[in-house]
PDB file of N, CA and C in Angstrom:
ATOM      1  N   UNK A   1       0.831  -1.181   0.000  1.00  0.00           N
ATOM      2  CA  UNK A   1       0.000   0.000   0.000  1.00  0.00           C
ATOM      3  C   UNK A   1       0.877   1.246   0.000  1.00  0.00           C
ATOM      4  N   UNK A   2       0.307   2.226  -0.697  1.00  0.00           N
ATOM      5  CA  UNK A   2       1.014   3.421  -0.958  1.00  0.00           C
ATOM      6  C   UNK A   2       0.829   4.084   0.808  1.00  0.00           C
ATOM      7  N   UNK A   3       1.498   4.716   0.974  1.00  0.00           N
ATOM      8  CA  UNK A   3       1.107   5.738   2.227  1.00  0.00           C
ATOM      9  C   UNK A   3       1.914   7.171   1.962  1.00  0.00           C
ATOM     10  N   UNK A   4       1.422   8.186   3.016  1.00  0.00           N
ATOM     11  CA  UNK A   4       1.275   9.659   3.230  1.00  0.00           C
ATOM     12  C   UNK A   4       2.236   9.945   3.622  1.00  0.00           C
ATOM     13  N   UNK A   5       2.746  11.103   3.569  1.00  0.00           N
ATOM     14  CA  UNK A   5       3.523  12.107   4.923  1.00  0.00           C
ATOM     15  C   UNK A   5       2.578  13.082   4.711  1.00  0.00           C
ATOM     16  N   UNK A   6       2.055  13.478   6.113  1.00  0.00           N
ATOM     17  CA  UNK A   6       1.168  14.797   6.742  1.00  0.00           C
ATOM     18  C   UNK A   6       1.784  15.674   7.244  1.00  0.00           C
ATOM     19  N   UNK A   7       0.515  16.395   7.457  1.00  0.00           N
ATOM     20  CA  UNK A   7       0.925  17.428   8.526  1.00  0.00           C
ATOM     21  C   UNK A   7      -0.497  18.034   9.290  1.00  0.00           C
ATOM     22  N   UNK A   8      -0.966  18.017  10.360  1.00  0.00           N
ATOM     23  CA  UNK A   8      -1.963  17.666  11.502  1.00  0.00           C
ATOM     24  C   UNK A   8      -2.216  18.364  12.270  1.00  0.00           C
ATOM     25  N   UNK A   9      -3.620  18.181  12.869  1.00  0.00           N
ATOM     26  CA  UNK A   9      -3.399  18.636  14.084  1.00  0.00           C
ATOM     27  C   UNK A   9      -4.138  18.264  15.199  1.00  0.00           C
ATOM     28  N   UNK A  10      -3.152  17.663  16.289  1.00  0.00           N
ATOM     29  CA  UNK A  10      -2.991  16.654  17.683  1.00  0.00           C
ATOM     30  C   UNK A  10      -4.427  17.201  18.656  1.00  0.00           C
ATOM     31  N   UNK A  11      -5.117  16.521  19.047  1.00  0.00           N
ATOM     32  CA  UNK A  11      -6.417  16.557  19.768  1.00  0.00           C
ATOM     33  C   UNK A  11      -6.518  16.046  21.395  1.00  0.00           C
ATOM     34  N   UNK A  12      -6.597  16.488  22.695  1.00  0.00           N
ATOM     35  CA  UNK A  12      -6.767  16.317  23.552  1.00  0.00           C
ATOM     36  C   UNK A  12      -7.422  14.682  23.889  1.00  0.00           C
ATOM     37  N   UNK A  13      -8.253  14.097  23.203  1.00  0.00           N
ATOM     38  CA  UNK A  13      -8.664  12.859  23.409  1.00  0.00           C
ATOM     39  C   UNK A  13      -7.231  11.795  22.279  1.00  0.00           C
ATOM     40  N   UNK A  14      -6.537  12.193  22.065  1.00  0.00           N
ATOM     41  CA  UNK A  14      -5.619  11.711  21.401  1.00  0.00           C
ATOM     42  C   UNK A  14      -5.457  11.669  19.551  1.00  0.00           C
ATOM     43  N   UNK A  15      -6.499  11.859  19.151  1.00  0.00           N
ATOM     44  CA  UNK A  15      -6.635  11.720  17.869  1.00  0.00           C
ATOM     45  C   UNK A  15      -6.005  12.898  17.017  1.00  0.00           C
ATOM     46  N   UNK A  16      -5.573  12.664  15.561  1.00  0.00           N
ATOM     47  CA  UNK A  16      -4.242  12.990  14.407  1.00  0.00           C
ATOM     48  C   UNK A  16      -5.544  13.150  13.657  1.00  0.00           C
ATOM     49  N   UNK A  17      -5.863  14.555  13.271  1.00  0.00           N
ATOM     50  CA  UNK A  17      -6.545  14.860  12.077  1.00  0.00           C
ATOM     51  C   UNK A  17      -5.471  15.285  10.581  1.00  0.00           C
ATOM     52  N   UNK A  18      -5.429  15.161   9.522  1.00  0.00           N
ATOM     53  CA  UNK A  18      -4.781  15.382   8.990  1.00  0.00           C
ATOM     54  C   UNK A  18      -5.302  16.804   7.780  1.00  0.00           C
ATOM     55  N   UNK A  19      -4.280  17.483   8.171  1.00  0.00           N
ATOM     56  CA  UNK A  19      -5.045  19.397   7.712  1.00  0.00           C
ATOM     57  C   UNK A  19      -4.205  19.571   5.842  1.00  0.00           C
ATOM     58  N   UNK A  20      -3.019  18.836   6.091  1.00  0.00           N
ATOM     59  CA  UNK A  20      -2.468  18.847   4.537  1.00  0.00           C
ATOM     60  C   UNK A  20      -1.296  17.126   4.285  1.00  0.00           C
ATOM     61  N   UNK A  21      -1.802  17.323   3.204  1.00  0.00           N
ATOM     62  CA  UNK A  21      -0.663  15.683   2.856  1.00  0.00           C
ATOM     63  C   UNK A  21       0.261  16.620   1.752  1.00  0.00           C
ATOM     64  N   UNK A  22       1.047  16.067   2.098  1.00  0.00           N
ATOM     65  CA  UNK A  22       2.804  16.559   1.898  1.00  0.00           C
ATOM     66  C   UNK A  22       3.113  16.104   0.604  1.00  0.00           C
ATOM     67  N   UNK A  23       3.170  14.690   0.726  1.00  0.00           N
ATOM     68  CA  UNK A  23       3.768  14.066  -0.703  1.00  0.00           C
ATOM     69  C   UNK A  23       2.638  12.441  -0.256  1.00  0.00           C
ATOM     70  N   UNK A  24       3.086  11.622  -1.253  1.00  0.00           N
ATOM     71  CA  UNK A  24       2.725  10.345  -1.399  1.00  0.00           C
ATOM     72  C   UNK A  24       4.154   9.723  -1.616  1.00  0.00           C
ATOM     73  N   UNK A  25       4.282   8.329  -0.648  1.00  0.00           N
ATOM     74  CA  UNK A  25       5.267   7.657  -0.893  1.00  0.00           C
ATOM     75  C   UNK A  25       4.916   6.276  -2.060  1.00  0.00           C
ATOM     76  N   UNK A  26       5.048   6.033  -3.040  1.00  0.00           N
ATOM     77  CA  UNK A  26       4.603   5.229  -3.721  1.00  0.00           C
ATOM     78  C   UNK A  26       5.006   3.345  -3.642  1.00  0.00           C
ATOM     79  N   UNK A  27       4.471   2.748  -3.305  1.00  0.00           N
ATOM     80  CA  UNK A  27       4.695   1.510  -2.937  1.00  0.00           C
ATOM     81  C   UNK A  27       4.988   0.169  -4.008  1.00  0.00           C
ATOM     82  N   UNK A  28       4.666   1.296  -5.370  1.00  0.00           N
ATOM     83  CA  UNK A  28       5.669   0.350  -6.534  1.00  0.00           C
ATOM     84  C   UNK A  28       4.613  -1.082  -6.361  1.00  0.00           C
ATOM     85  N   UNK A  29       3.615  -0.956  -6.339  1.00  0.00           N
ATOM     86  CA  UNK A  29       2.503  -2.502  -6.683  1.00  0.00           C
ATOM     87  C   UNK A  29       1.764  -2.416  -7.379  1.00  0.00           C
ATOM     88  N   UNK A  30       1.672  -3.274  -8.000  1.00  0.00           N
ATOM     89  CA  UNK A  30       0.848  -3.017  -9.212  1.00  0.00           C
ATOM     90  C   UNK A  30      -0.811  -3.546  -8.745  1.00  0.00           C
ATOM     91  N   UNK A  31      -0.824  -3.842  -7.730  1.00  0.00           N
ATOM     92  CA  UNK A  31      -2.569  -3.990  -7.054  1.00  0.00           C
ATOM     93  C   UNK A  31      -3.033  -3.369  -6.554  1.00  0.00           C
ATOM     94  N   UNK A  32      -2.095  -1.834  -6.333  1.00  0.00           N
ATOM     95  CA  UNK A  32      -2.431  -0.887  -5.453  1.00  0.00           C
ATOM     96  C   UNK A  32      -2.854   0.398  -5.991  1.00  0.00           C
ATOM     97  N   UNK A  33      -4.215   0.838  -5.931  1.00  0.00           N
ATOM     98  CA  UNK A  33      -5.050   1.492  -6.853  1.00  0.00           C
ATOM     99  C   UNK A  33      -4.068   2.787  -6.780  1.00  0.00           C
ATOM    100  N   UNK A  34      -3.565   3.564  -6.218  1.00  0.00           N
ATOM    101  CA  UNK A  34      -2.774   4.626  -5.956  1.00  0.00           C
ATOM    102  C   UNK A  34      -1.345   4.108  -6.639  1.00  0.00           C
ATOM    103  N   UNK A  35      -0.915   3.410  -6.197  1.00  0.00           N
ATOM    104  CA  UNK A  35       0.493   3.521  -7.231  1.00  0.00           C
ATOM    105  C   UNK A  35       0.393   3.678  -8.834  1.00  0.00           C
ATOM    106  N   UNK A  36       1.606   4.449  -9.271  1.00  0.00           N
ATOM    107  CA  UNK A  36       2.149   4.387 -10.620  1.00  0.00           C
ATOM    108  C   UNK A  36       2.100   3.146 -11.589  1.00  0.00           C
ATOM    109  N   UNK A  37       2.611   2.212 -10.583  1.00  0.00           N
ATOM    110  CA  UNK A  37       2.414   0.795 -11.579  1.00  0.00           C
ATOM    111  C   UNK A  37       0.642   0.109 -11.637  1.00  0.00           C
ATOM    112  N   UNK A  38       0.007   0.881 -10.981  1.00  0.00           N
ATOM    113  CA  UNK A  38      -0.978  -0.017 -11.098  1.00  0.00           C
ATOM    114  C   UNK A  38      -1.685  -0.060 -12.569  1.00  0.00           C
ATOM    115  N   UNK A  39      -2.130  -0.766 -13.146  1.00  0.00           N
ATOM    116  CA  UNK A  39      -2.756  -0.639 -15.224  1.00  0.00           C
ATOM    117  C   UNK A  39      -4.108  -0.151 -15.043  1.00  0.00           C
ATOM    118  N   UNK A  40      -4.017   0.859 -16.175  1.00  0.00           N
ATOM    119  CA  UNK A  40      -4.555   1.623 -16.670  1.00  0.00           C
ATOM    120  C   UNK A  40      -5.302   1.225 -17.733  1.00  0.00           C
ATOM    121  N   UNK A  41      -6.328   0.997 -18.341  1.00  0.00           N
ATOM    122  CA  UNK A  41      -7.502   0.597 -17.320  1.00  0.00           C
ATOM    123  C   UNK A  41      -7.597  -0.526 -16.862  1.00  0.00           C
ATOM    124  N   UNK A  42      -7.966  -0.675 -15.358  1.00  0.00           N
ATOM    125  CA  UNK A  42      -7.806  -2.020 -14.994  1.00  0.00           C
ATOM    126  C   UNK A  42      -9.048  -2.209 -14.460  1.00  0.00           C
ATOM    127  N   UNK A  43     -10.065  -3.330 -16.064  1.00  0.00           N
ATOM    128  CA  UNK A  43     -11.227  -3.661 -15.928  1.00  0.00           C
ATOM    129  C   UNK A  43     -11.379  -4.997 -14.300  1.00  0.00           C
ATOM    130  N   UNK A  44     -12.738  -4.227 -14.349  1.00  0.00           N
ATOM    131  CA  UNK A  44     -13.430  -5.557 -13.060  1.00  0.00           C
ATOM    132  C   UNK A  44     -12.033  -4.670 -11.462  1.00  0.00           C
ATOM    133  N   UNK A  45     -11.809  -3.767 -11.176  1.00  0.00           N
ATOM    134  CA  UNK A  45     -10.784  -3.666 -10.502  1.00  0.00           C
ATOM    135  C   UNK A  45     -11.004  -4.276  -9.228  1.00  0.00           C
ATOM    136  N   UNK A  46     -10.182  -4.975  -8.450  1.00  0.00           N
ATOM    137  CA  UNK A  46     -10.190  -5.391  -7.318  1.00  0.00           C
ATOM    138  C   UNK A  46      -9.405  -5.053  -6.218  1.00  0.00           C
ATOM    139  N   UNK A  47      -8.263  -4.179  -6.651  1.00  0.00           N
ATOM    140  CA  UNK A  47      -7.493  -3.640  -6.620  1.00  0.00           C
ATOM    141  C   UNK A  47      -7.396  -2.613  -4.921  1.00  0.00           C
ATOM    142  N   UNK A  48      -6.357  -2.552  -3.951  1.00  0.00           N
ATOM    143  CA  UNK A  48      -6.459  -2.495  -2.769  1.00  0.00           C
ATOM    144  C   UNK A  48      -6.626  -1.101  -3.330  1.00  0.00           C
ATOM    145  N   UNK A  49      -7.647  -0.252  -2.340  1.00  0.00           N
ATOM    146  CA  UNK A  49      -7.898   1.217  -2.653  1.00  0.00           C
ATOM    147  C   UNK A  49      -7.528   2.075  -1.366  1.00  0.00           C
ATOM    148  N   UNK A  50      -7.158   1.534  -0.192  1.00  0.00           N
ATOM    149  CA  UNK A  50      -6.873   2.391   0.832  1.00  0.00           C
ATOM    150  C   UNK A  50      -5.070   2.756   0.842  1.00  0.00           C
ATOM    151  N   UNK A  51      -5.354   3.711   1.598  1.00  0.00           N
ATOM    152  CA  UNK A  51      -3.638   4.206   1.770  1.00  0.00           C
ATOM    153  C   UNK A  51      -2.627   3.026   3.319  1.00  0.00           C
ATOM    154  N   UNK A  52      -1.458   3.032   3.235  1.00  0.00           N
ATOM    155  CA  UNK A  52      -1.152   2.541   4.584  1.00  0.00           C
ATOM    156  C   UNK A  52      -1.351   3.661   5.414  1.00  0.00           C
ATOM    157  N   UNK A  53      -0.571   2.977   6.597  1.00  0.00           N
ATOM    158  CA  UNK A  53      -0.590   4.414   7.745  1.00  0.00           C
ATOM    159  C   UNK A  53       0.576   5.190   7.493  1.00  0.00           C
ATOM    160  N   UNK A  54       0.065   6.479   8.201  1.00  0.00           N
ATOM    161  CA  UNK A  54       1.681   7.379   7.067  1.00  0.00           C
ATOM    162  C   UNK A  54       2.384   7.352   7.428  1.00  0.00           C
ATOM    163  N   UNK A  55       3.515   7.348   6.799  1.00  0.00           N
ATOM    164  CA  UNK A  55       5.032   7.552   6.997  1.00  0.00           C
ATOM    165  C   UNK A  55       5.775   8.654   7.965  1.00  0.00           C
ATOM    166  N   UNK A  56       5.017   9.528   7.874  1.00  0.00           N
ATOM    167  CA  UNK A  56       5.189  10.342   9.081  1.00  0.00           C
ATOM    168  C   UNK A  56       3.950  11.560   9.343  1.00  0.00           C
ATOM    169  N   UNK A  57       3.858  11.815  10.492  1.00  0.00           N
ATOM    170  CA  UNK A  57       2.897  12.460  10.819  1.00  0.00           C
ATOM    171  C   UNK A  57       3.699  13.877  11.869  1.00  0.00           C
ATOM    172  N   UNK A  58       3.248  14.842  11.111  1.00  0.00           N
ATOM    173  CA  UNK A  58       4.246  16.358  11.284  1.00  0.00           C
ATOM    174  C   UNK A  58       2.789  16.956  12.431  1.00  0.00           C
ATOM    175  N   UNK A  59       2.948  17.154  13.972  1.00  0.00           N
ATOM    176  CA  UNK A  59       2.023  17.740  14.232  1.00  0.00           C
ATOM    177  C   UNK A  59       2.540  19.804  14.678  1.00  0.00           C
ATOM    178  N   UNK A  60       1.134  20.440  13.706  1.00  0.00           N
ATOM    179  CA  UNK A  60       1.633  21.779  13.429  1.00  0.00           C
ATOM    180  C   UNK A  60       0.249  22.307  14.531  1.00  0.00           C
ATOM    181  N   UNK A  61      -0.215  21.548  15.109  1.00  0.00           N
ATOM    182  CA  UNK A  61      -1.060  22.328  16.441  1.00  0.00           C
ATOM    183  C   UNK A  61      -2.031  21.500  17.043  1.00  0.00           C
ATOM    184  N   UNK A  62      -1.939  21.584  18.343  1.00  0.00           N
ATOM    185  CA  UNK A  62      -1.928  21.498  19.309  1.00  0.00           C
ATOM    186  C   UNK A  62      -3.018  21.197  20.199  1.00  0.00           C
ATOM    187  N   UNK A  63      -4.485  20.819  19.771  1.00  0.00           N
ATOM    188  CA  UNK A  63      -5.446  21.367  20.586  1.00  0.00           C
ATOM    189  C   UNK A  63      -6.116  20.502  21.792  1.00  0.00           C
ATOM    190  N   UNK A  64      -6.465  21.581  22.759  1.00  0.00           N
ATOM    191  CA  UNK A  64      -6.780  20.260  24.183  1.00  0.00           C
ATOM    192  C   UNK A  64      -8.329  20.129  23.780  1.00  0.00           C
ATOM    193  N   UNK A  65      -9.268  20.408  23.230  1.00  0.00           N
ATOM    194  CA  UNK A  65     -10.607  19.909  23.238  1.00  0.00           C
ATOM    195  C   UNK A  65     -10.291  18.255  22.355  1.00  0.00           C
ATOM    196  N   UNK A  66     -11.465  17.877  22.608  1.00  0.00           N
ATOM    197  CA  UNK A  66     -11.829  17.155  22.165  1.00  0.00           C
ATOM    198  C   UNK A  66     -11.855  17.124  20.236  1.00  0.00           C
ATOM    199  N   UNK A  67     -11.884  16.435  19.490  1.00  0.00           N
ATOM    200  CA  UNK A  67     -11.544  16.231  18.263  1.00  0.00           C
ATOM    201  C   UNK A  67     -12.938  16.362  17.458  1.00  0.00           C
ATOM    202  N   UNK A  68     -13.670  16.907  16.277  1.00  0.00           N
ATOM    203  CA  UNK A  68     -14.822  16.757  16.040  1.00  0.00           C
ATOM    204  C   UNK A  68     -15.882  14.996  15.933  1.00  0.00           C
ATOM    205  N   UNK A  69     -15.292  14.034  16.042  1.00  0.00           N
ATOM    206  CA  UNK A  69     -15.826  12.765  15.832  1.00  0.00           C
ATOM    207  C   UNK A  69     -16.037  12.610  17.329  1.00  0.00           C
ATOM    208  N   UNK A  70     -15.325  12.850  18.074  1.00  0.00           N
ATOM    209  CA  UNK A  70     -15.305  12.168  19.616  1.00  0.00           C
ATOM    210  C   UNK A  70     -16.375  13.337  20.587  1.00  0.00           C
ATOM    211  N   UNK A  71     -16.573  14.489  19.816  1.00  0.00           N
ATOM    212  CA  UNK A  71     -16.844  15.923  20.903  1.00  0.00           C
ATOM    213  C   UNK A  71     -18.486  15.430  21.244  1.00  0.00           C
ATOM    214  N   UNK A  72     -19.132  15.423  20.338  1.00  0.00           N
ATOM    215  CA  UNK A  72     -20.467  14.614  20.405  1.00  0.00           C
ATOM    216  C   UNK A  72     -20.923  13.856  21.624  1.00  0.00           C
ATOM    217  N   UNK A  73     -19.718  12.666  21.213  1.00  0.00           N
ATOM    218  CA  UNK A  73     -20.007  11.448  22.353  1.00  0.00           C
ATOM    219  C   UNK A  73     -19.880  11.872  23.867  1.00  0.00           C
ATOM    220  N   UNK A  74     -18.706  12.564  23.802  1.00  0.00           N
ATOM    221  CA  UNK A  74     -17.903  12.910  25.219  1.00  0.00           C
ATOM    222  C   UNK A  74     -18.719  14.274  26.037  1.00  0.00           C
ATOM    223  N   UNK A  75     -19.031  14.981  24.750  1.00  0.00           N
ATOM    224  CA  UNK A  75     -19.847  16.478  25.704  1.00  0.00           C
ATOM    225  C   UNK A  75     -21.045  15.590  26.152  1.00  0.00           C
ATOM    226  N   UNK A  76     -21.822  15.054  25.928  1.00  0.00           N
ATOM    227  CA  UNK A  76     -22.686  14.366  26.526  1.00  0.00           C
ATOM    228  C   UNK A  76     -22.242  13.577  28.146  1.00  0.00           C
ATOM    229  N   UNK A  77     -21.297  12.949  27.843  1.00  0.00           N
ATOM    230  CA  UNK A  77     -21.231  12.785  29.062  1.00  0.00           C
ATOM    231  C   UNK A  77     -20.786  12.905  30.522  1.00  0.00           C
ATOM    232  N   UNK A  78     -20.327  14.096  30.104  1.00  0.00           N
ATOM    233  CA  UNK A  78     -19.870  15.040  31.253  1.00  0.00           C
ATOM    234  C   UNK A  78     -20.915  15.748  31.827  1.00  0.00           C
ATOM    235  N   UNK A  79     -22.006  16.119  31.695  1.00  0.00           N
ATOM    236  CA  UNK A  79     -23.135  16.286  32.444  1.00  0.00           C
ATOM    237  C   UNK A  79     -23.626  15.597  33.170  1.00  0.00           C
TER     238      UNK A  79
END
């Protein structure tokens, strides 16, 4: 699988949102819908379509709340 380098930003419940992708590292497979080698057109595709986990993760801020996926669950239950 191809994967990312980011750049983020770090969330008080722990979670890595990702605000810009940097480059793509290319993983040179030809089953991997994102790489260069994969064929063009490649009928019936079956072909893996997700990224790996990235290669590096650059965090450019900082924040102590809660993350938008988790704020929902969690403001609820602090009352």
């Amino acid at each position: 699988m191809c994967c990312l380098e980011t750049e983020g930003t770090k969330y008080g419940c722990g979670h890595y949102i990702i605000t810009r992708k940097l480059r793509k590292i290319d993983c040179e497979n030809q089953w991997c819908y994102h790489s260069r080698r994969h064929r063009n057109p490649c009928h019936n595709c079956q072909c893996d379509r997700y990224f790996g986990p990235d290669a590096s993760e650059t965090v450019t801020a900082v924040r102590p709340e809660f993350c938008p996926e988790c704020y929902p669950y969690y403001s609820q239950r602090r009352r």
